[in-house]
Structures are given as structure tokens and as C-alpha cells.
PDB file of N, CA and C in Angstrom:
ATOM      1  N   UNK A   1     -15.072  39.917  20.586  1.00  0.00           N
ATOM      2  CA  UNK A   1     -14.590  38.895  19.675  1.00  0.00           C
ATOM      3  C   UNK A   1     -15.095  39.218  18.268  1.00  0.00           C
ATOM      4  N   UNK A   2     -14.622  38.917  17.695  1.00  0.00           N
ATOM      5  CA  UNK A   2     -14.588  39.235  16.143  1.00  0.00           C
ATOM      6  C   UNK A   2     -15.373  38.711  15.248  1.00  0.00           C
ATOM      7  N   UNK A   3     -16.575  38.497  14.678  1.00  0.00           N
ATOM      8  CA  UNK A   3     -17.070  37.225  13.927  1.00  0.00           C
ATOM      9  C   UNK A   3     -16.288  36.299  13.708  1.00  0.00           C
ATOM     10  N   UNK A   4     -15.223  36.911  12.990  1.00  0.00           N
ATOM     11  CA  UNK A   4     -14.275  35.605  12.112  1.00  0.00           C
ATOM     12  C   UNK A   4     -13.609  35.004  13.396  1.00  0.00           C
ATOM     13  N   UNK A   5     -13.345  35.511  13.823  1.00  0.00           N
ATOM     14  CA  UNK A   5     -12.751  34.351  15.561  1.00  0.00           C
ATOM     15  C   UNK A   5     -13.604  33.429  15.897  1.00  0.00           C
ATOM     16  N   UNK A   6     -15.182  33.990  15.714  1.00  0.00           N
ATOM     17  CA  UNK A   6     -16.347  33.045  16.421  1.00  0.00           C
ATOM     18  C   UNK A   6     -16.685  31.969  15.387  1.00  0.00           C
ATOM     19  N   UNK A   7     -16.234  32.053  13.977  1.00  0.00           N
ATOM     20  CA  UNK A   7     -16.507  31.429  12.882  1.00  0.00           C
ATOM     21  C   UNK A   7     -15.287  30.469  12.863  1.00  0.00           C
ATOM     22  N   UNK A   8     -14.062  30.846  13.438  1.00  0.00           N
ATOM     23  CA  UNK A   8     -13.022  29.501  13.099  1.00  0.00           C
ATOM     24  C   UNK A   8     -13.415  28.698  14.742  1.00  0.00           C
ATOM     25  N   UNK A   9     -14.089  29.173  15.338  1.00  0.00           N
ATOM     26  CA  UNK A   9     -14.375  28.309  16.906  1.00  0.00           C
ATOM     27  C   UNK A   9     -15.601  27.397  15.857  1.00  0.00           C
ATOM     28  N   UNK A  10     -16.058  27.520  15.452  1.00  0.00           N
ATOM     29  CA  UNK A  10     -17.398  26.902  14.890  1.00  0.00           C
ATOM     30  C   UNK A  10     -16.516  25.987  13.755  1.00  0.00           C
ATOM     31  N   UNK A  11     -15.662  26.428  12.868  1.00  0.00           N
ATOM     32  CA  UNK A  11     -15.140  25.215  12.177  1.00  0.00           C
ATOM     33  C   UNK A  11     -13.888  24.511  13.035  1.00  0.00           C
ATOM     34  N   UNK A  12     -13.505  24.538  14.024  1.00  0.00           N
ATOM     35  CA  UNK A  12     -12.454  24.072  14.503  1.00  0.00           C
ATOM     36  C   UNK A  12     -14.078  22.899  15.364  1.00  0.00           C
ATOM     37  N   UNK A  13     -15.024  23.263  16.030  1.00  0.00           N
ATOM     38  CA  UNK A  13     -15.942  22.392  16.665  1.00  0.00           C
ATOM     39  C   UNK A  13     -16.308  21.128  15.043  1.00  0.00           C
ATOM     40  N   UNK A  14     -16.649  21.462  13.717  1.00  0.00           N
ATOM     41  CA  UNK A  14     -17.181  20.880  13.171  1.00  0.00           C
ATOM     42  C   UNK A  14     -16.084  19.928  12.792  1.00  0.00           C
ATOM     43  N   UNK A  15     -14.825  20.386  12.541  1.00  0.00           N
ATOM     44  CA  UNK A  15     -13.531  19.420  12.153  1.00  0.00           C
ATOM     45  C   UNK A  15     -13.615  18.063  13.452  1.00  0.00           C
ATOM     46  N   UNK A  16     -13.330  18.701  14.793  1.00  0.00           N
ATOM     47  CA  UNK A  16     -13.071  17.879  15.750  1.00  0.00           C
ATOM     48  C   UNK A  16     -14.539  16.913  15.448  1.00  0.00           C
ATOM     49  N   UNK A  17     -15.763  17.232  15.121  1.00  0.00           N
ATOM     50  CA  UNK A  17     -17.036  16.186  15.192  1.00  0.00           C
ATOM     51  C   UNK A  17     -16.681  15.432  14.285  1.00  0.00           C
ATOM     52  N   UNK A  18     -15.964  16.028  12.873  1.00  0.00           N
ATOM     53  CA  UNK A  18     -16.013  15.051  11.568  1.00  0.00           C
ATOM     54  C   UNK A  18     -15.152  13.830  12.125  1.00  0.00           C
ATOM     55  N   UNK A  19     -14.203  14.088  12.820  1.00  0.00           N
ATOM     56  CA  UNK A  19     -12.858  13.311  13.512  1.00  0.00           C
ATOM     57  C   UNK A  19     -13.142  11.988  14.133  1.00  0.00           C
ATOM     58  N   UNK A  20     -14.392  12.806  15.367  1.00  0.00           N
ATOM     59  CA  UNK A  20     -14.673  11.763  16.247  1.00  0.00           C
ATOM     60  C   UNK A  20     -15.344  10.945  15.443  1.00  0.00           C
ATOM     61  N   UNK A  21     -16.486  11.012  14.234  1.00  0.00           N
ATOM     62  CA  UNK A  21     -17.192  10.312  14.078  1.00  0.00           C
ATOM     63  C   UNK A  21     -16.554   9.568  12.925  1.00  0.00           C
ATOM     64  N   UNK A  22     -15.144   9.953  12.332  1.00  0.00           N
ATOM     65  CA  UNK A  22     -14.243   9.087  11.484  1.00  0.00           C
ATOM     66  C   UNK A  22     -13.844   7.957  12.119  1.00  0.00           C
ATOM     67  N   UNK A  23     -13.458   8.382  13.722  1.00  0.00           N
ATOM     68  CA  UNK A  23     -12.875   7.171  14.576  1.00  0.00           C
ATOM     69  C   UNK A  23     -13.865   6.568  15.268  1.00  0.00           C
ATOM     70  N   UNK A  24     -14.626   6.939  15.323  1.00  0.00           N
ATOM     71  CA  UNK A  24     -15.789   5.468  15.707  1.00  0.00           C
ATOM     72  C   UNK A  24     -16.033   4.807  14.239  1.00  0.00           C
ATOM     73  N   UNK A  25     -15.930   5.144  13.687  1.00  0.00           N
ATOM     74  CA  UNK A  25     -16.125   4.300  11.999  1.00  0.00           C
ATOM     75  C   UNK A  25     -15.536   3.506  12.174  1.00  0.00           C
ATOM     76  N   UNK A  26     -13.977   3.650  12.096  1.00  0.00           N
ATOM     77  CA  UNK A  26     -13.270   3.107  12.095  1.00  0.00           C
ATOM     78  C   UNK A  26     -12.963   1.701  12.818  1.00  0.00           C
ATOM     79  N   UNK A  27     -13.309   2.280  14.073  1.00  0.00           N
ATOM     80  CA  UNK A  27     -13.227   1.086  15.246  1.00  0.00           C
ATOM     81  C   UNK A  27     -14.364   0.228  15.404  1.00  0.00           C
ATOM     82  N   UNK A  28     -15.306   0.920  14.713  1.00  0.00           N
ATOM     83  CA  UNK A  28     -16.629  -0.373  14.644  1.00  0.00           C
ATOM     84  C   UNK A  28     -15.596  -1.041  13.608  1.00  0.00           C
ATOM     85  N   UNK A  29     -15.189  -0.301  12.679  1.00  0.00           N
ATOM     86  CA  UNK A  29     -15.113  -1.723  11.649  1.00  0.00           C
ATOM     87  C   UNK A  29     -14.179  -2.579  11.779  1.00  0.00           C
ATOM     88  N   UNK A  30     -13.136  -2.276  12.512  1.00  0.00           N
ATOM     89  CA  UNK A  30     -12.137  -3.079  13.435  1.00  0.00           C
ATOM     90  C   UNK A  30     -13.025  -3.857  14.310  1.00  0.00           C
ATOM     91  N   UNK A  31     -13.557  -3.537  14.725  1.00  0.00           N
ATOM     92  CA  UNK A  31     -14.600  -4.864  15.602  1.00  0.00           C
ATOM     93  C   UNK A  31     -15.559  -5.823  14.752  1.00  0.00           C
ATOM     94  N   UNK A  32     -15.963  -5.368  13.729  1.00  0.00           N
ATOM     95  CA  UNK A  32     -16.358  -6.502  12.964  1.00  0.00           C
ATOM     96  C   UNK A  32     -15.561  -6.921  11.803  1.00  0.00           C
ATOM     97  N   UNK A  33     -14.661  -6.780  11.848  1.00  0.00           N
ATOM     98  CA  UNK A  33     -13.307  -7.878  11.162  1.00  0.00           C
ATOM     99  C   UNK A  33     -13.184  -8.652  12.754  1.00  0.00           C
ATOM    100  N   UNK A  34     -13.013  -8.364  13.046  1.00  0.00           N
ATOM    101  CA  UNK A  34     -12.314  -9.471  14.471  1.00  0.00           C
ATOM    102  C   UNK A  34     -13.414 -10.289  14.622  1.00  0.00           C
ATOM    103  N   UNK A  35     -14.570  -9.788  14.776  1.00  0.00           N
ATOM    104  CA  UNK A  35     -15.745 -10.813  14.537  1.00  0.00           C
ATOM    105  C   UNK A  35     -15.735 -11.637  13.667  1.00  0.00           C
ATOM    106  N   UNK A  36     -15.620 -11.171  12.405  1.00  0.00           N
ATOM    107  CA  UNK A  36     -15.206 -11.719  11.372  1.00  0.00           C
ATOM    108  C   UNK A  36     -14.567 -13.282  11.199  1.00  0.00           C
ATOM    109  N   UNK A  37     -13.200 -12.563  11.561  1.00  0.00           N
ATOM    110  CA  UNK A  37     -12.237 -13.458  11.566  1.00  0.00           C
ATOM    111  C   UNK A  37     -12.359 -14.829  12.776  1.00  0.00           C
ATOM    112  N   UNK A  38     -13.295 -14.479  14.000  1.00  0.00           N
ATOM    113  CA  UNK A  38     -13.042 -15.563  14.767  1.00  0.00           C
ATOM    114  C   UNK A  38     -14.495 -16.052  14.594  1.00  0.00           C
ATOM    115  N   UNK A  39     -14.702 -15.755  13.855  1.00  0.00           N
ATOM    116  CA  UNK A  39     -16.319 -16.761  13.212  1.00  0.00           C
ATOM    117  C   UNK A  39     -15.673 -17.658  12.446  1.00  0.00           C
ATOM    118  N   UNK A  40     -15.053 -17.762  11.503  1.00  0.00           N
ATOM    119  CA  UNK A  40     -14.360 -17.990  10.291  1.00  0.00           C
ATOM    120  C   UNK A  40     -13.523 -19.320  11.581  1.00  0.00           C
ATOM    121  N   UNK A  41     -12.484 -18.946  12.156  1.00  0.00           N
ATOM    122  CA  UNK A  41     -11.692 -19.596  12.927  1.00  0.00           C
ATOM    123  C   UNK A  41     -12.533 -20.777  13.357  1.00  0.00           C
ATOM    124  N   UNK A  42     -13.806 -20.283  14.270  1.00  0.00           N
ATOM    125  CA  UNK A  42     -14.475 -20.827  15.433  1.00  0.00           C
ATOM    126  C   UNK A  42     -15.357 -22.012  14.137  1.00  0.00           C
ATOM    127  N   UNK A  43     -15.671 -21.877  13.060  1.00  0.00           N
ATOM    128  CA  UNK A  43     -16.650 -23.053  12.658  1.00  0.00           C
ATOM    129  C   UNK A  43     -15.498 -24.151  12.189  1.00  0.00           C
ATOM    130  N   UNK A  44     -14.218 -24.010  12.316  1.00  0.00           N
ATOM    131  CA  UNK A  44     -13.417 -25.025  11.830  1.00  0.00           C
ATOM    132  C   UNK A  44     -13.207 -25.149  10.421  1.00  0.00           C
ATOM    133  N   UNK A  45     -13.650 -24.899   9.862  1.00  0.00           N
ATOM    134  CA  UNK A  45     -14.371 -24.786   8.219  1.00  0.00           C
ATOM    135  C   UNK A  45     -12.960 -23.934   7.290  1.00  0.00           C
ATOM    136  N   UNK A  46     -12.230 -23.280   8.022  1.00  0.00           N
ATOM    137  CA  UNK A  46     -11.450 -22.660   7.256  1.00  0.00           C
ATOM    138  C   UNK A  46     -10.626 -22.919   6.304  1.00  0.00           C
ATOM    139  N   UNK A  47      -9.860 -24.164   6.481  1.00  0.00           N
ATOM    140  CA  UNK A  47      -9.176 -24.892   6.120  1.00  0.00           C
ATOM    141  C   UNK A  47      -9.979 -26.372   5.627  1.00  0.00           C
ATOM    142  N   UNK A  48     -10.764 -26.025   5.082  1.00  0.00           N
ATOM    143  CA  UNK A  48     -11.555 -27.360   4.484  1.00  0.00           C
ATOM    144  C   UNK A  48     -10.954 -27.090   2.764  1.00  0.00           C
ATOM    145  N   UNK A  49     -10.943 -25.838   2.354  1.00  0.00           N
ATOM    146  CA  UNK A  49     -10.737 -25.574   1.225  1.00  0.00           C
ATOM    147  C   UNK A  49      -9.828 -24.525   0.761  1.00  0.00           C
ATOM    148  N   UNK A  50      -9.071 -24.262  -0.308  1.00  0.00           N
ATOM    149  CA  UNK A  50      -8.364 -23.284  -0.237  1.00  0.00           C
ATOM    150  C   UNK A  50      -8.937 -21.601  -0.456  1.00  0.00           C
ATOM    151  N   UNK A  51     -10.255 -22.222  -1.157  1.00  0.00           N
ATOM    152  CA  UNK A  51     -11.172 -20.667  -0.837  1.00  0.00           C
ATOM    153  C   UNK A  51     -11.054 -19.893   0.805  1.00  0.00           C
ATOM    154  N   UNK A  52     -11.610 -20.839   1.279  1.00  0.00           N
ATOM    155  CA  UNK A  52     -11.889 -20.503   2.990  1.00  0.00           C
ATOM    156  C   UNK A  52     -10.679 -20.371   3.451  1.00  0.00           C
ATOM    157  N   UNK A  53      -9.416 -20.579   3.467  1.00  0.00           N
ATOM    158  CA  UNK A  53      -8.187 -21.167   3.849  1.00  0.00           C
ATOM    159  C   UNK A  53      -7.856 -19.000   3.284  1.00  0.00           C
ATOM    160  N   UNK A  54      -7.981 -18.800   2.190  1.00  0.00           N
ATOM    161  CA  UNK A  54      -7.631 -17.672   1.464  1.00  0.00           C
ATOM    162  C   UNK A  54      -8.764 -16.683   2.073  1.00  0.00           C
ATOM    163  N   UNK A  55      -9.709 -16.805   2.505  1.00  0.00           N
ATOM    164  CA  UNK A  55     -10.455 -15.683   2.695  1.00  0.00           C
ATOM    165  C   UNK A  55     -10.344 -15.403   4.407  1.00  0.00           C
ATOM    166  N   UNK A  56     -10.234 -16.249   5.379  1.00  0.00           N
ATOM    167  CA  UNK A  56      -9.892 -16.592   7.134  1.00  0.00           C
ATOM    168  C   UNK A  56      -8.315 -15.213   6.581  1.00  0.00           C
ATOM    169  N   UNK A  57      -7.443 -15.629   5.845  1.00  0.00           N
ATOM    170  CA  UNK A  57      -5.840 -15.334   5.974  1.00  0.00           C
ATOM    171  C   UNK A  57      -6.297 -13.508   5.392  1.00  0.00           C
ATOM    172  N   UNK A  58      -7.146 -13.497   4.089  1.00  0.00           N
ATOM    173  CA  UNK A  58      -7.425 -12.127   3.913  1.00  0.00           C
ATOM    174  C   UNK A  58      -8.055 -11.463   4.761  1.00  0.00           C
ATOM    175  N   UNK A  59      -9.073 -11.834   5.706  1.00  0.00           N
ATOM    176  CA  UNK A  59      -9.432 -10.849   7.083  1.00  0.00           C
ATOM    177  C   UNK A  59      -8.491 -10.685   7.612  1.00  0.00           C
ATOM    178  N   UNK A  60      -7.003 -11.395   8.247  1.00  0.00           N
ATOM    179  CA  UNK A  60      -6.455 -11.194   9.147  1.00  0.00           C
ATOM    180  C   UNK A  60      -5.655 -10.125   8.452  1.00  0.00           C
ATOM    181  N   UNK A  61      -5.160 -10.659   6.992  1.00  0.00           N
ATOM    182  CA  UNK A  61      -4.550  -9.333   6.602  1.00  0.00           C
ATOM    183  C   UNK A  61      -4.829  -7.948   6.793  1.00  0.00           C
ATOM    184  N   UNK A  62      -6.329  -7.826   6.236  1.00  0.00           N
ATOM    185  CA  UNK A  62      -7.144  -6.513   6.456  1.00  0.00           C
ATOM    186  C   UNK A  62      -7.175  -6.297   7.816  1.00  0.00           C
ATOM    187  N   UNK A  63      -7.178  -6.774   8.562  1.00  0.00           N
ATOM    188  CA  UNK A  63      -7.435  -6.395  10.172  1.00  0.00           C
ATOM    189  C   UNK A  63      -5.572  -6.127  10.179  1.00  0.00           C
ATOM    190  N   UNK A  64      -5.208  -6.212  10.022  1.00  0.00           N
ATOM    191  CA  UNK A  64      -3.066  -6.287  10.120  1.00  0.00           C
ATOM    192  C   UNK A  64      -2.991  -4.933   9.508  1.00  0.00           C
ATOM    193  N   UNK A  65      -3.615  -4.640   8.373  1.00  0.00           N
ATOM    194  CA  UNK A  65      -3.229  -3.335   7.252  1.00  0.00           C
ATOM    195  C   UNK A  65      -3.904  -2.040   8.681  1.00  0.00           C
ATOM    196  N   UNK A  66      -5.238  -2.115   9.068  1.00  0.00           N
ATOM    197  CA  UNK A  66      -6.003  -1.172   9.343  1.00  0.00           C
ATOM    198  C   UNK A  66      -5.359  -1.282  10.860  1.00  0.00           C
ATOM    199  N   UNK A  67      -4.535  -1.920  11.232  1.00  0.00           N
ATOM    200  CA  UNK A  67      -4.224  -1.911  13.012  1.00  0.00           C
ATOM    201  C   UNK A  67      -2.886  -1.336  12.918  1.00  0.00           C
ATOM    202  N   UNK A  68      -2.267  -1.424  11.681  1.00  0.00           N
ATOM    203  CA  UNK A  68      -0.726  -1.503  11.567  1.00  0.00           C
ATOM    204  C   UNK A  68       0.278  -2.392  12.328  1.00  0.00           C
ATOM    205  N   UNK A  69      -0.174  -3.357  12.154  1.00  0.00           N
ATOM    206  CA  UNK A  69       0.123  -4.342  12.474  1.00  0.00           C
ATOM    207  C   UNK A  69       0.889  -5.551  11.416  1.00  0.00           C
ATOM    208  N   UNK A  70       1.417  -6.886  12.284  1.00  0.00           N
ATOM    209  CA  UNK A  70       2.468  -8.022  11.355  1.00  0.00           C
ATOM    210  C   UNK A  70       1.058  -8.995  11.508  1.00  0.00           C
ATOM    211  N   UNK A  71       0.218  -9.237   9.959  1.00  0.00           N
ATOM    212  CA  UNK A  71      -0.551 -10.437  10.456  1.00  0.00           C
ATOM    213  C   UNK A  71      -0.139 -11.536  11.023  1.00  0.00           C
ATOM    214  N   UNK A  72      -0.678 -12.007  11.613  1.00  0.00           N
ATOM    215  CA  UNK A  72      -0.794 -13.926  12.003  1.00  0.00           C
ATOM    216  C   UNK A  72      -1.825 -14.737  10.949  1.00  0.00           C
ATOM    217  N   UNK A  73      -1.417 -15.104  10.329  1.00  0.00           N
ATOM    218  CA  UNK A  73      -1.856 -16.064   9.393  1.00  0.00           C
ATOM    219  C   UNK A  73      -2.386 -17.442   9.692  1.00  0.00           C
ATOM    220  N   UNK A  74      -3.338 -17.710   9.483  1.00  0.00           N
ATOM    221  CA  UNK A  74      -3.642 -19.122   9.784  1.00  0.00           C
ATOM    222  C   UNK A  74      -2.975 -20.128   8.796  1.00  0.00           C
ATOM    223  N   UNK A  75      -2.685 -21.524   9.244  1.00  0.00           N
ATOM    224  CA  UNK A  75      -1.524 -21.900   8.681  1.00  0.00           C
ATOM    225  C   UNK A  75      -1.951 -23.223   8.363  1.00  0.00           C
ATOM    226  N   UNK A  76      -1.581 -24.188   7.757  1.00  0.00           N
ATOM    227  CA  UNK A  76      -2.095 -26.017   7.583  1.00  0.00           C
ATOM    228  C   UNK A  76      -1.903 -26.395   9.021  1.00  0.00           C
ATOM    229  N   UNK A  77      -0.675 -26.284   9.409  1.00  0.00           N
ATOM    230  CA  UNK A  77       0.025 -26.312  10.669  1.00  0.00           C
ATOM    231  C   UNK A  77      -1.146 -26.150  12.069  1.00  0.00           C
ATOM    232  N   UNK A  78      -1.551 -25.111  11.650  1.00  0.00           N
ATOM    233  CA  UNK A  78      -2.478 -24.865  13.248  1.00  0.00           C
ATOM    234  C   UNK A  78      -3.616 -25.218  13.416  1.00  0.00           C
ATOM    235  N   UNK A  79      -4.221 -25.536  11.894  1.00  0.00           N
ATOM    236  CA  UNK A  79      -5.647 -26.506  11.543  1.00  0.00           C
ATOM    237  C   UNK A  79      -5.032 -27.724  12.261  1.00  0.00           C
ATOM    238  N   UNK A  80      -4.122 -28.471  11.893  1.00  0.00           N
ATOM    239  CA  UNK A  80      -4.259 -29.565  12.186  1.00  0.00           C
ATOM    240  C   UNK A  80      -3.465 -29.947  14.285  1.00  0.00           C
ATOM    241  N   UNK A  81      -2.869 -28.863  14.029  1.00  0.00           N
ATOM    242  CA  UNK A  81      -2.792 -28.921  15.929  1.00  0.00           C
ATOM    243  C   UNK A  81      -3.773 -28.513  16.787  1.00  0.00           C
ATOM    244  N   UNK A  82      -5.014 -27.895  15.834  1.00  0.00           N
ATOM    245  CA  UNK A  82      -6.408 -28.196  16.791  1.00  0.00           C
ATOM    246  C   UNK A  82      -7.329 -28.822  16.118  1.00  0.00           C
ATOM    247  N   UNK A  83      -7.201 -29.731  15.305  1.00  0.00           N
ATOM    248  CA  UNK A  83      -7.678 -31.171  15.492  1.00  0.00           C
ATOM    249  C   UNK A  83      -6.892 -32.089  16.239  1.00  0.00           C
ATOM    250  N   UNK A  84      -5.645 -32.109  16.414  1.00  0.00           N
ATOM    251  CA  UNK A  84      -5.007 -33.091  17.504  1.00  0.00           C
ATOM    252  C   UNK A  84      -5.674 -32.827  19.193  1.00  0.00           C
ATOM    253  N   UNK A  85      -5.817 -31.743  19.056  1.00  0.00           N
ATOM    254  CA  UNK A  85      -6.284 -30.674  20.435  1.00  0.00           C
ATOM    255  C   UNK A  85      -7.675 -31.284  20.202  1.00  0.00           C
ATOM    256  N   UNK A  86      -9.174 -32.056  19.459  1.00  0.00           N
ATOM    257  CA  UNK A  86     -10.371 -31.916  19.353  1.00  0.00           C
ATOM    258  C   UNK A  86     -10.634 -30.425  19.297  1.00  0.00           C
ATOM    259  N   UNK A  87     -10.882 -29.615  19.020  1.00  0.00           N
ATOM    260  CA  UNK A  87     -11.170 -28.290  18.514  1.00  0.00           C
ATOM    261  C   UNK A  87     -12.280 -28.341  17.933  1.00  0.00           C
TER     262      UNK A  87
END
């Protein structure tokens, strides 16, 4: 084998490491947006104000952009069908 053969096996190993450790980045940080977002959900609090109301709807966006995904938006609508629900 050739050096330079044994040298693109050695950058073809370092590409595939940079890769894997791009996509665990990634997916941690997809897991703490979802955390995120159902903290935000879970204290009820979201919809107390239009700050909170705007920042609950911008996680879901960001979690929608990075999944490629159609967000679901939290809505006046669904605040108040889980207070009818006690929520």
C-alpha cells in the first residue's frame, strides 16, 4: 500500500469522527429544545403574557427549522382548552 492510500484511510477515519460528533451535537440539542419547549408548556405560564406566548411559539419554531419539520404552534385556543381540561 502506498503511503498516500494509508493517508486518505486516515482522513476518510477523521472526516467520518468529525460527522459522528456533528450528529450527536446536533441531537443533544434537539433534545434540549424539546425539553425546552415542554417546560415552557408544562408550567402553564406561557400564555400569561405575550412575551412567554412569543418565546413557547419561537422554540417550537426552532425545533420545526432544525427537524424539518411544519411547527405546531401554541395557540390562545389550546391555553384555554386546558384550562377547561384543569391542566
Amino acid at each position: 500500500m502506498a503511503p498516500e492510500s494509508a493517508d486518505k484511510g486516515g482522513a476518510v477515519d477523521r472526516v467520518t469522527s468529525i460527522k459522528e460528533d456533528i450528529m450527536t451535537e446536533i441531537e443533544d440539542g434537539i433534545q434540549r429544545l424539546q425539553r425546552l419547549i415542554e417546560a415552557y408548556k408544562s408550567q402553564k405560564a406561557w400564555n400569561e403574557n405575550p412575551y412567554r406566548h412569543g418565546l413557547v411559539n419561537g422554540l417550537i419554531l426552532a425545533l420545526a427549522i432544525v427537524e424539518d419539520i411544519e411547527p405546531e404552534f401554541m395557540t390562545s385556543k389550546d391555553y384555554l382548552c386546558e384550562k377547561r381540561r384543569g391542566n
